[in-house]
Each structure stands twice: as structure tokens, then as C-alpha cells.
Protein backbone atom coordinates (compact mmCIF):
# COMPACT_ATOMS: atom_id res chain seq x y z
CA UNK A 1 -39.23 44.01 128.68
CA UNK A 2 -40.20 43.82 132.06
CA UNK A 3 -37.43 43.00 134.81
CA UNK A 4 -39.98 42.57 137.66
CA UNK A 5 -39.09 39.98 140.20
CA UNK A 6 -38.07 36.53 139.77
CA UNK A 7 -40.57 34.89 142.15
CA UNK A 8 -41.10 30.56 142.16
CA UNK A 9 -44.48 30.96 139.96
CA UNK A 10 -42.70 32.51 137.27
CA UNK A 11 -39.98 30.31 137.41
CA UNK A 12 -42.96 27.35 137.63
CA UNK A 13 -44.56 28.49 134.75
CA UNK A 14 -41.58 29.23 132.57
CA UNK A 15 -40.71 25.24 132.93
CA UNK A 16 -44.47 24.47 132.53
CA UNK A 17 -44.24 26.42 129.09
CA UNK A 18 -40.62 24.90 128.18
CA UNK A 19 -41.90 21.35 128.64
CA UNK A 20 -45.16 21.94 126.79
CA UNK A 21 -43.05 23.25 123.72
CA UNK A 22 -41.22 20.24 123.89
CA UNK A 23 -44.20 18.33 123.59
CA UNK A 24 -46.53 19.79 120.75
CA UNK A 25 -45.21 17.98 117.47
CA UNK A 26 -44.11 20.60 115.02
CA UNK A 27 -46.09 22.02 112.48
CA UNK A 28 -45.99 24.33 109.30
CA UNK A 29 -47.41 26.71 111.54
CA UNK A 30 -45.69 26.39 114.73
CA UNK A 31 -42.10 25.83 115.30
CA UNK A 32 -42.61 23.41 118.09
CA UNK A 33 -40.93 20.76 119.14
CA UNK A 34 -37.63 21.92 119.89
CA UNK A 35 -35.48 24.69 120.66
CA UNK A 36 -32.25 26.09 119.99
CA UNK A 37 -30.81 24.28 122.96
CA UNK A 38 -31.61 20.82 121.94
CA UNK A 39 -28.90 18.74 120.54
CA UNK A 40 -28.78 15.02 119.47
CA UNK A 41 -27.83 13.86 122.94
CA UNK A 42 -30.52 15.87 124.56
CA UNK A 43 -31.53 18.98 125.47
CA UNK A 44 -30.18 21.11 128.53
CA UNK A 45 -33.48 23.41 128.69
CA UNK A 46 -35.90 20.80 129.15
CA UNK A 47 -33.72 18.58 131.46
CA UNK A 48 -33.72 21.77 133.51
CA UNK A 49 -37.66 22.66 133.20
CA UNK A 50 -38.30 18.92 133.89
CA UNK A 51 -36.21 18.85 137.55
CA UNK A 52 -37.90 22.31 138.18
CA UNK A 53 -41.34 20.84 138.13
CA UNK A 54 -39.95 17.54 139.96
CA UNK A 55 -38.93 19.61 142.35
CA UNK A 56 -42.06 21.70 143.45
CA UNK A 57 -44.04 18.18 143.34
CA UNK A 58 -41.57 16.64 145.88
CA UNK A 59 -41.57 19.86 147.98
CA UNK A 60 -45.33 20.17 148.02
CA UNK A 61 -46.29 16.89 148.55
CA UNK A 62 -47.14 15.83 151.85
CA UNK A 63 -44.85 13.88 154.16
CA UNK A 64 -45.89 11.04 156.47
């Protein structure tokens, strides 16, 4: 595997992707859906990938 650097637009896309596979409904041929860190309560992934991509639209929107 590549250990290259950990910049923001990998760490950007890696939530983009997390959310998205929280998103597509499962199917025979996909395991989507979930992922091994979701539990009944919630899942500690996808709370993470979804304040990861709050936070780079609050930092790049415009202030007045």
C-alpha cells in the first residue's frame, strides 16, 4: 500500500467515500450500507466523515 502523505483532500475524499457507502442501500451485489463500525446506536465512522465534511464547508465558506 502506499503510505504517501496524509494531505486535507485525501482526508476530504475518504469522508466523501465513507458517507456515500452509508448511503447506497445494500444489494446482493454490493455490501453497502454499512460497515463494520456501525452499531445499533450509531455508527462512529460516519459521525466522523460527516463533521469532516461540516467542517471544510464552514471553513471555506465566506465570512461577512
Amino acid at each position: 500500500m502506499d503510505d504517501g502523505p496524509l494531505t486535507p483532500a485525501l482526508v476530504l475524499w475518504t469522508a466523501k467515500r465513507v458517507i456515500t457507502q452509508h448511503a447506497e442501500p445494500a444489494s446482493p451485489h454490493r455490501a453497502t450500507g454499512t460497515c463494520v463500525q456501525c452499531w445499533d446506536a450509531g455508527c462512529d465512522m460516519l459521525s466522523w466523515a460527516i463533521g469532516v465534511v461540516k467542517a471544510h464547508r464552514l471553513a471555506s465558506t465566506p465570512r461577512p
